[in-house]
Structure formats: structure tokens, C-alpha cells
PDB file of N, CA and C in Angstrom:
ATOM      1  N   UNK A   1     -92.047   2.360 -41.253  1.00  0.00           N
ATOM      2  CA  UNK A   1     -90.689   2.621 -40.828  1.00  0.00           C
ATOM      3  C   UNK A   1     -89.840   2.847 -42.070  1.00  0.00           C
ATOM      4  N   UNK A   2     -88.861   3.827 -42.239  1.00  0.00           N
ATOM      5  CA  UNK A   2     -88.411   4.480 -43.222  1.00  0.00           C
ATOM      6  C   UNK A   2     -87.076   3.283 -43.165  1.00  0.00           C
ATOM      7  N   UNK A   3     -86.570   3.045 -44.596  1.00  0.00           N
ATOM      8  CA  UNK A   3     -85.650   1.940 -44.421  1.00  0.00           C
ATOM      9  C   UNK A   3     -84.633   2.259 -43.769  1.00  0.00           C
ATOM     10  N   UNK A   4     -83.515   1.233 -43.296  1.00  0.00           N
ATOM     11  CA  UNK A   4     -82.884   1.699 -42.731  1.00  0.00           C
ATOM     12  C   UNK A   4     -81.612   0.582 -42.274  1.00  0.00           C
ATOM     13  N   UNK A   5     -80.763   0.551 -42.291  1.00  0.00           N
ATOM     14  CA  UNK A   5     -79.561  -0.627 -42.635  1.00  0.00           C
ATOM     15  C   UNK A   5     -79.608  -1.324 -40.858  1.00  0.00           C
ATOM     16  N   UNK A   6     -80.020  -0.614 -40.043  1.00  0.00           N
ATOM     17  CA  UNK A   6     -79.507  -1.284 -38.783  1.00  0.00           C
ATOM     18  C   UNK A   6     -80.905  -2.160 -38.319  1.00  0.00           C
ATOM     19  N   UNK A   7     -81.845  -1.730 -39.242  1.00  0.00           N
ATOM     20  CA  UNK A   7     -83.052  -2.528 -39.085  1.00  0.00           C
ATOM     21  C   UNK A   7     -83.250  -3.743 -40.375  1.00  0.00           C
ATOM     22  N   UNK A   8     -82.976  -5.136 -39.282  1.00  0.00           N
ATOM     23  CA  UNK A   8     -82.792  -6.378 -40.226  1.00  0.00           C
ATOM     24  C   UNK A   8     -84.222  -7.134 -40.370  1.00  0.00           C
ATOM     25  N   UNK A   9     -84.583  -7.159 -41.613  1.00  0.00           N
ATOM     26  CA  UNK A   9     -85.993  -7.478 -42.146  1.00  0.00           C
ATOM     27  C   UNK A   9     -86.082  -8.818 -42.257  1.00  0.00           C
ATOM     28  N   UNK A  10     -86.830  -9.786 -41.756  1.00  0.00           N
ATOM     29  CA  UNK A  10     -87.918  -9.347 -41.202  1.00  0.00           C
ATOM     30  C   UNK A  10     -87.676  -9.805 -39.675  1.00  0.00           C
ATOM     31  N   UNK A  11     -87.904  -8.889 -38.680  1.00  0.00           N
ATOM     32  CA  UNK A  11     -87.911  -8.983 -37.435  1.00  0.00           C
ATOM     33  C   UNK A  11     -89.462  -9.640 -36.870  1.00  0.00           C
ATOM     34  N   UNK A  12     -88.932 -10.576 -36.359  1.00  0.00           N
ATOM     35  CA  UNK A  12     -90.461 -11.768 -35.612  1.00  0.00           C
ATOM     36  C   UNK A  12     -90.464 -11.484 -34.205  1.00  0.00           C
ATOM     37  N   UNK A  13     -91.413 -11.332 -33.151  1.00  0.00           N
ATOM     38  CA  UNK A  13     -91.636 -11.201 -31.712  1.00  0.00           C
ATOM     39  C   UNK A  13     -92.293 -12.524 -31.639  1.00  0.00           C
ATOM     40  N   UNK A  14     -92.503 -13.107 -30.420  1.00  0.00           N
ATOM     41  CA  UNK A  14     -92.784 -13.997 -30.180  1.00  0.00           C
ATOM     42  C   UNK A  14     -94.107 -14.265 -29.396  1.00  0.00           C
ATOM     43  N   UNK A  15     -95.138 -14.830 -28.563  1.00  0.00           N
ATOM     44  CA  UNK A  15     -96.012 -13.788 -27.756  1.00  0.00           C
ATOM     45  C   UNK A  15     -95.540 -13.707 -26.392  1.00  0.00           C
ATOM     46  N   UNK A  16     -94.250 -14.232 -26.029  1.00  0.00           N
ATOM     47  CA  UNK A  16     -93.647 -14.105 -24.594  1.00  0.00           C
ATOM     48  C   UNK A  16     -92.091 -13.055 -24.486  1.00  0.00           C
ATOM     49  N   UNK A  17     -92.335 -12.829 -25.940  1.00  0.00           N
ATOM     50  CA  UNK A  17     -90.706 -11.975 -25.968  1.00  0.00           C
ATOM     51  C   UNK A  17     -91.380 -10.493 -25.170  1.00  0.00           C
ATOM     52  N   UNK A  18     -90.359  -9.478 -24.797  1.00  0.00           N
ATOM     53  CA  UNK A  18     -90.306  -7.916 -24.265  1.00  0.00           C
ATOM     54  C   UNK A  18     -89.024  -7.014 -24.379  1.00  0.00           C
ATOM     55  N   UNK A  19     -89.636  -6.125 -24.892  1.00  0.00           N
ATOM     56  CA  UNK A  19     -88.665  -5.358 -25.345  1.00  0.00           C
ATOM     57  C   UNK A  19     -88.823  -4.184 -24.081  1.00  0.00           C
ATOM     58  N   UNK A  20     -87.932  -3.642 -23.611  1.00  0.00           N
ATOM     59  CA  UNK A  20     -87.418  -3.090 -22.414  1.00  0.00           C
ATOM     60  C   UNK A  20     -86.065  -2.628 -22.371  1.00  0.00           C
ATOM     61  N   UNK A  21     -86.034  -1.235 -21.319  1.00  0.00           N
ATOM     62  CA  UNK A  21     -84.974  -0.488 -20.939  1.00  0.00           C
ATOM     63  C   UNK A  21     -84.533  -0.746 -19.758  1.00  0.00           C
ATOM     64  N   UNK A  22     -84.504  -1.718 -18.850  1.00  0.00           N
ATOM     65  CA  UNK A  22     -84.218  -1.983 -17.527  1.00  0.00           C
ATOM     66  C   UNK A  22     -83.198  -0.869 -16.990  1.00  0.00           C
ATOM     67  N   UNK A  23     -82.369  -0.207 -17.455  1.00  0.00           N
ATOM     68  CA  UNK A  23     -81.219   0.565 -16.896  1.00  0.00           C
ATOM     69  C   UNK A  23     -82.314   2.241 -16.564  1.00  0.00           C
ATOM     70  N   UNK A  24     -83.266   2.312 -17.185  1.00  0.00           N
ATOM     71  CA  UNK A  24     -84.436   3.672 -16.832  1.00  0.00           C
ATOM     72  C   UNK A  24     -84.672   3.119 -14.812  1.00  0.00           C
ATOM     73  N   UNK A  25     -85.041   2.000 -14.769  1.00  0.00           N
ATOM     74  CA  UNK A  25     -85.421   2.087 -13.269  1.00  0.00           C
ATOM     75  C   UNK A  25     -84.351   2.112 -12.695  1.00  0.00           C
ATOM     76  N   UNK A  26     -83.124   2.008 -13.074  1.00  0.00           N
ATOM     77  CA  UNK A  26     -81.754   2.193 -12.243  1.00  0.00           C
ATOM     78  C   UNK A  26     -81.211   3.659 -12.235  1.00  0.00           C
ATOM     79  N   UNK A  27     -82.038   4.734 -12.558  1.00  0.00           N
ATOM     80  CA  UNK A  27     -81.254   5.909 -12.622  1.00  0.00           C
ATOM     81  C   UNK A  27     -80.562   6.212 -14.234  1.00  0.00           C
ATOM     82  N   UNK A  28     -80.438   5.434 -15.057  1.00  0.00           N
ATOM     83  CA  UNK A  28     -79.286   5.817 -16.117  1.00  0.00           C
ATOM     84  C   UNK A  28     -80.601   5.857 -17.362  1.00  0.00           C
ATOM     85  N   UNK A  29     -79.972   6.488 -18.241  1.00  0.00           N
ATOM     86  CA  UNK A  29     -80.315   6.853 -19.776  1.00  0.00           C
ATOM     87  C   UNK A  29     -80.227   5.803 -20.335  1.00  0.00           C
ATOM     88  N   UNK A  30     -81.323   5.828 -21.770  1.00  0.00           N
ATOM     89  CA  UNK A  30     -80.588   4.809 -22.859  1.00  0.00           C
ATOM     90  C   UNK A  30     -79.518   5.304 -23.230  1.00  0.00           C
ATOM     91  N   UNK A  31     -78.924   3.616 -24.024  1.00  0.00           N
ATOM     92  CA  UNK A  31     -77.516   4.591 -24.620  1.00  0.00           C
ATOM     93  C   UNK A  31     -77.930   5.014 -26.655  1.00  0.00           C
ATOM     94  N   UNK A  32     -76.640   4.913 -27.202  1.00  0.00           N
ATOM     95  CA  UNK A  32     -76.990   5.559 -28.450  1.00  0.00           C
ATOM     96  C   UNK A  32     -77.471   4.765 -29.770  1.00  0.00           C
ATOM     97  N   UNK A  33     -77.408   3.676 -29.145  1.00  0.00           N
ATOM     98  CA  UNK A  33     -78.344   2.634 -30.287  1.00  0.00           C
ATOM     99  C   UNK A  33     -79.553   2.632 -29.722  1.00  0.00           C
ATOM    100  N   UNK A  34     -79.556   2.609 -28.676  1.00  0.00           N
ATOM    101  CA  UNK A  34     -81.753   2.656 -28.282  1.00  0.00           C
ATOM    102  C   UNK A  34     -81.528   3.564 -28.171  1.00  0.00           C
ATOM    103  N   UNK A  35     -81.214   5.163 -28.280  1.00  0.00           N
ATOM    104  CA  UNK A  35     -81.947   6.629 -28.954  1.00  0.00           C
ATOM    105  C   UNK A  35     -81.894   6.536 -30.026  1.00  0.00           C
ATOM    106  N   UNK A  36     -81.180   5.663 -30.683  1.00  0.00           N
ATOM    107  CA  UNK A  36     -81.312   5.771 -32.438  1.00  0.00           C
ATOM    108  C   UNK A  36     -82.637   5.293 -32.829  1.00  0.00           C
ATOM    109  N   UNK A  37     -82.610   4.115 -32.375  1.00  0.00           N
ATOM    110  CA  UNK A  37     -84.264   3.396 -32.645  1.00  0.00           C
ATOM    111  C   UNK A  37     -85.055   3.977 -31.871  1.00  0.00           C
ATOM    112  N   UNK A  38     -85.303   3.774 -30.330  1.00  0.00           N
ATOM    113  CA  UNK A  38     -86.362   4.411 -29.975  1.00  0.00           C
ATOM    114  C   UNK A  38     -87.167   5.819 -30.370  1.00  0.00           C
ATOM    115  N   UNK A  39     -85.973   6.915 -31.512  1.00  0.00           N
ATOM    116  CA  UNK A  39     -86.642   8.134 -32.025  1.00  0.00           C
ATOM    117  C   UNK A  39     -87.132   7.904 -33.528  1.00  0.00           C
ATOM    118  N   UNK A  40     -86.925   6.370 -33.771  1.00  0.00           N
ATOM    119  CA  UNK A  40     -87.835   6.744 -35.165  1.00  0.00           C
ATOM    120  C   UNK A  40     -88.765   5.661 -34.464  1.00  0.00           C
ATOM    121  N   UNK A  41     -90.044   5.386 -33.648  1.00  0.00           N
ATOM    122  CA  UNK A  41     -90.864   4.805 -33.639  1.00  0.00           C
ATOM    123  C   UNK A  41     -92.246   5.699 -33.489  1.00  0.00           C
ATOM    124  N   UNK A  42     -93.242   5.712 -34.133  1.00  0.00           N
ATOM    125  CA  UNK A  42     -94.078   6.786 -34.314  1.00  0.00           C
ATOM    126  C   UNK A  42     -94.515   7.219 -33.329  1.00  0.00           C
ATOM    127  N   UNK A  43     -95.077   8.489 -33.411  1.00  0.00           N
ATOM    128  CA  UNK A  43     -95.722   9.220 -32.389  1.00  0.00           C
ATOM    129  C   UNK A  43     -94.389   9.367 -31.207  1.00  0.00           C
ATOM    130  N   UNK A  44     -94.878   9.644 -30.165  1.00  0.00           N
ATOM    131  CA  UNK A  44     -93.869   9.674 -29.092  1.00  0.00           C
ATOM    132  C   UNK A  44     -94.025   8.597 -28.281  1.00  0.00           C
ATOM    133  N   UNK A  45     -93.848   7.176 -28.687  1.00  0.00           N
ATOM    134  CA  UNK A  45     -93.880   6.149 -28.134  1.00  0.00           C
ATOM    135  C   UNK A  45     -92.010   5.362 -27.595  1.00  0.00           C
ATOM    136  N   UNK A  46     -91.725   6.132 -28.335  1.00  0.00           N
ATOM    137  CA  UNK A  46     -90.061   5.941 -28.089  1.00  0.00           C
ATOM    138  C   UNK A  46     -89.412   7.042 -26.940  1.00  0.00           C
ATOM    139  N   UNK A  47     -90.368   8.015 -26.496  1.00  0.00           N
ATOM    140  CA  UNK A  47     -89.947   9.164 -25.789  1.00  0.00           C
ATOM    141  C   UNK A  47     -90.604   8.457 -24.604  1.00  0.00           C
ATOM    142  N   UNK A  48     -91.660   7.794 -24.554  1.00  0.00           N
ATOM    143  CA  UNK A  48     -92.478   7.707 -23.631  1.00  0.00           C
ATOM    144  C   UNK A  48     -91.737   6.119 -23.289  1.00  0.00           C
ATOM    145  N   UNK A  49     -90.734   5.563 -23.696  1.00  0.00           N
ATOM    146  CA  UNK A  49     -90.237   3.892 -23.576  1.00  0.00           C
ATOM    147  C   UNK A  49     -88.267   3.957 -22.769  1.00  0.00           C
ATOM    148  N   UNK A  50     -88.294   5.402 -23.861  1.00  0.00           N
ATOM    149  CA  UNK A  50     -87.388   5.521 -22.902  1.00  0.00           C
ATOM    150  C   UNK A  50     -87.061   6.490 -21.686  1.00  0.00           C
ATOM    151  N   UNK A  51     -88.217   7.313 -21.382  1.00  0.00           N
ATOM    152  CA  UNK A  51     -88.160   8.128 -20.366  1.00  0.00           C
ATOM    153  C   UNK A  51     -88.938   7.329 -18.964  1.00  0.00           C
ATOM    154  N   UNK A  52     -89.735   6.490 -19.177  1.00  0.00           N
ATOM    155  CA  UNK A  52     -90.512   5.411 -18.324  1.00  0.00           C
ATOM    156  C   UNK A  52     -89.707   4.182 -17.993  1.00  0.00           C
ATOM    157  N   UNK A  53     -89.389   3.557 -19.002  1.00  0.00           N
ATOM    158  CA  UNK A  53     -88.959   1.966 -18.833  1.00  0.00           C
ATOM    159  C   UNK A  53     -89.889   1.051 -19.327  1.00  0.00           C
ATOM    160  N   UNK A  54     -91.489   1.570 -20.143  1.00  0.00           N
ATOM    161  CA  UNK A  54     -92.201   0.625 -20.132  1.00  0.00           C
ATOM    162  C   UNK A  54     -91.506  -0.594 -20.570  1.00  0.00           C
ATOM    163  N   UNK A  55     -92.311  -1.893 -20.342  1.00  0.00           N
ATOM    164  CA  UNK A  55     -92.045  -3.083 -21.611  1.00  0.00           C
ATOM    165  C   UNK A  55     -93.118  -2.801 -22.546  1.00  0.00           C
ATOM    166  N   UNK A  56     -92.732  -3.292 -23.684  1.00  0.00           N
ATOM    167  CA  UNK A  56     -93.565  -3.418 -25.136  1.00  0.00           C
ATOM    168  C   UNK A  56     -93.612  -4.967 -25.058  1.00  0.00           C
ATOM    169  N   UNK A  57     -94.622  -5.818 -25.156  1.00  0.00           N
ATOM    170  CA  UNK A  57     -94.853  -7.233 -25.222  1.00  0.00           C
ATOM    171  C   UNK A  57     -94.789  -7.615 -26.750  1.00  0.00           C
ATOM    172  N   UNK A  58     -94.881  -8.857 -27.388  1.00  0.00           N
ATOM    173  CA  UNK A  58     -94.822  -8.984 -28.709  1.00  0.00           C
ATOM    174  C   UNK A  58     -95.537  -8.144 -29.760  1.00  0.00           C
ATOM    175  N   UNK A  59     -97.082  -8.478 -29.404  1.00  0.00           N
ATOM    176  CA  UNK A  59     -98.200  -7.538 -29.870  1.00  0.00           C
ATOM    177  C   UNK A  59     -97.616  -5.709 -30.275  1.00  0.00           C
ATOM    178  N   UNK A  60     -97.190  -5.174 -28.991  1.00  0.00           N
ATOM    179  CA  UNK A  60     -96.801  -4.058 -29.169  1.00  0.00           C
ATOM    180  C   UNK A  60     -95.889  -3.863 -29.812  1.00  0.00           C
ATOM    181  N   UNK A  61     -95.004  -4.866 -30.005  1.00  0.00           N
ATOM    182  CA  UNK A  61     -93.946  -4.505 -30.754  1.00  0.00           C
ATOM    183  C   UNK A  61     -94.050  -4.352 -31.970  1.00  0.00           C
ATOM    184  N   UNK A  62     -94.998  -5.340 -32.386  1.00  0.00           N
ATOM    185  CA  UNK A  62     -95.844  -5.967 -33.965  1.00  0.00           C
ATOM    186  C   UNK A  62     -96.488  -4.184 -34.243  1.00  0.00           C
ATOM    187  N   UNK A  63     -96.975  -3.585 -33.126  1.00  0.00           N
ATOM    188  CA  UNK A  63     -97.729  -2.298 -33.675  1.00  0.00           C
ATOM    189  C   UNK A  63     -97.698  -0.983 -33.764  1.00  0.00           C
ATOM    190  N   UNK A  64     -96.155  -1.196 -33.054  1.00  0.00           N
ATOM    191  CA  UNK A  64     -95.001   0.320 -33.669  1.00  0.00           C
ATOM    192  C   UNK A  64     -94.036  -0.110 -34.260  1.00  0.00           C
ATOM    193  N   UNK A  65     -93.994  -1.370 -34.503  1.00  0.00           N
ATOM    194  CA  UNK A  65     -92.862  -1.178 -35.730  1.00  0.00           C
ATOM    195  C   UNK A  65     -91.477  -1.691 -35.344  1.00  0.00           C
ATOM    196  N   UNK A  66     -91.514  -1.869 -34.528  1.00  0.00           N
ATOM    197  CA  UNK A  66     -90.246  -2.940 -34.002  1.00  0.00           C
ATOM    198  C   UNK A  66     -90.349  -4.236 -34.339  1.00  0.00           C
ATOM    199  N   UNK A  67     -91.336  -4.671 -34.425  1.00  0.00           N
ATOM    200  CA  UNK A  67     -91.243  -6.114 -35.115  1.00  0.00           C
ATOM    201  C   UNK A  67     -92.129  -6.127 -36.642  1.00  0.00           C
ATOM    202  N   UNK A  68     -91.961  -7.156 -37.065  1.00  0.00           N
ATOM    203  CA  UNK A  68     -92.806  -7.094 -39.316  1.00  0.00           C
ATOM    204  C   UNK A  68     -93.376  -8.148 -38.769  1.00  0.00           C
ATOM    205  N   UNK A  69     -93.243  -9.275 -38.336  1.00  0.00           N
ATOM    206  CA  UNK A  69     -93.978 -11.118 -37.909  1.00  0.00           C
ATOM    207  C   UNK A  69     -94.206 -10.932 -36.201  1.00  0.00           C
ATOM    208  N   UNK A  70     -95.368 -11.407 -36.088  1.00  0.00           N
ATOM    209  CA  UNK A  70     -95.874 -11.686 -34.643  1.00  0.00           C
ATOM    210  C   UNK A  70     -96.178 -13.068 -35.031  1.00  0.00           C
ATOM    211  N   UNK A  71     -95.579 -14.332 -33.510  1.00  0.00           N
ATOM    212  CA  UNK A  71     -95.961 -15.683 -33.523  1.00  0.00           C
ATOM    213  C   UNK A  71     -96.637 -15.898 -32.358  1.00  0.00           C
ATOM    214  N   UNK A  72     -98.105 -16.500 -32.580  1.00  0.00           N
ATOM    215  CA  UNK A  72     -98.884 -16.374 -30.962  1.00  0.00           C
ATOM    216  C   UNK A  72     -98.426 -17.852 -30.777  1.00  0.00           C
ATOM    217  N   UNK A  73     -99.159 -18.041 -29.614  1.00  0.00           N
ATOM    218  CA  UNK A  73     -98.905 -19.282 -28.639  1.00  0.00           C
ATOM    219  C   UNK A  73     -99.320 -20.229 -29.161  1.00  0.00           C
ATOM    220  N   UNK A  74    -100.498 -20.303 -29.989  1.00  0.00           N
ATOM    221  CA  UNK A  74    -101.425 -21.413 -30.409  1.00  0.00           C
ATOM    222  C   UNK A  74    -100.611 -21.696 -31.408  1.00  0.00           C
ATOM    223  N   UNK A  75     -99.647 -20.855 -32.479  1.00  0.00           N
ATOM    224  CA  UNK A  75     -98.896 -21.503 -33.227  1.00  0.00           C
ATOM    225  C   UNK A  75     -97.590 -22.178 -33.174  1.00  0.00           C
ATOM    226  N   UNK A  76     -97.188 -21.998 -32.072  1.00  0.00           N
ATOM    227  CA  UNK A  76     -95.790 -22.648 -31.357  1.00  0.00           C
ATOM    228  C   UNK A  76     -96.153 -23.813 -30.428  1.00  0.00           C
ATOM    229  N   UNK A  77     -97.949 -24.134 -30.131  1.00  0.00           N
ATOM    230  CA  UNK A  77     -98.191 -25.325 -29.671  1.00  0.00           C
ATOM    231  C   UNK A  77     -98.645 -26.302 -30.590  1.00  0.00           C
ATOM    232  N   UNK A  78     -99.161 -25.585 -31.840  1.00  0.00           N
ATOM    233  CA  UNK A  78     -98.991 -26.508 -33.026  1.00  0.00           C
ATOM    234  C   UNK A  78     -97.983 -27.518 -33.434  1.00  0.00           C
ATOM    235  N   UNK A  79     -97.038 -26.859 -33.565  1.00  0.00           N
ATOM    236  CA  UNK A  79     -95.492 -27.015 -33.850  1.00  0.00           C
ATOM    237  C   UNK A  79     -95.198 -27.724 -33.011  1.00  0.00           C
ATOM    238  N   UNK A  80     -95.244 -27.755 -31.470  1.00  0.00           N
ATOM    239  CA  UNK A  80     -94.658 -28.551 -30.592  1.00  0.00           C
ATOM    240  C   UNK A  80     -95.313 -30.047 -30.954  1.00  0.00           C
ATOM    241  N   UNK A  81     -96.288 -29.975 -31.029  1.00  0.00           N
ATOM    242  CA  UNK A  81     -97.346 -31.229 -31.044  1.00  0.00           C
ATOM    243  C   UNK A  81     -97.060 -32.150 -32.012  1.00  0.00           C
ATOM    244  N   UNK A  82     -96.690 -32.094 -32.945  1.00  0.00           N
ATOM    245  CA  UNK A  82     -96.543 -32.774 -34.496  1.00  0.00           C
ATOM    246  C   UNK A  82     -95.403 -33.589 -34.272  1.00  0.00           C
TER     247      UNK A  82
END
């Protein structure tokens, strides 16, 4: 991802976080901050997120570039435990 001031480093997903357009199944467009981001994510995965509605789960997010840190489950039950 080419640098970029509105993207704050380092962005962490979680393994229960989702990133989503909910307003695509209602009829409406993204607006102009998710076309800003969703057109620099590689390939046409941002064309295909916001013309669908998919969700991106943590993992996915970790592997276009929306997130730099992925935290799985086993390490947040670590943490709980101690």
C-alpha cells in the first residue's frame, strides 16, 4: 500500500472484527472516504467490496491491506487467562 496520510499505521484486525458496506444491500453507494480506500486495495477487490457488500473478516483484511497486525483468538485467550 502506497503511503498515505489517511492510513494510520499500524492498523490491527482482530479475528472477530468485519469490515463491510451495509448501505450496498440497502440500495445506496459507498460514500467518498470508502471510494477513496476501497480504490487503492489491489486487484479489483475494492470494486468487487463495494459493488457486492461483501464482509472482509480479520484474515482478509490482514491480506489486502487494510490491516499491518492480525490478533487470533488463541492470543486474546492467553491474555484473558493470566
Amino acid at each position: 500500500m502506497e503511503s498515505d496520510p489517511l492510513w494510520m499505521l499500524p492498523n490491527m484486525a482482530l479475528f472477530h472484527q468485519v469490515f463491510s458496506m451495509p448501505e450496498i444491500a440497502l440500495g445506496f453507494f459507498p460514500d467518498i472516504g470508502a471510494s477513496y480506500c476501497l480504490s487503492r486495495l489491489p486487484g479489483f477487490l475494492g470494486e468487487y467490496a463495494g459493488l457486492t457488500g461483501a464482509r472482509l473478516d480479520g484474515a482478509e483484511m490482514l491480506a489486502c491491506g487494510l490491516a499491518t497486525h492480525f490478533v487470533s483468538s488463541a492470543v486474546l485467550e492467553i491474555e484473558v487467562c493470566k
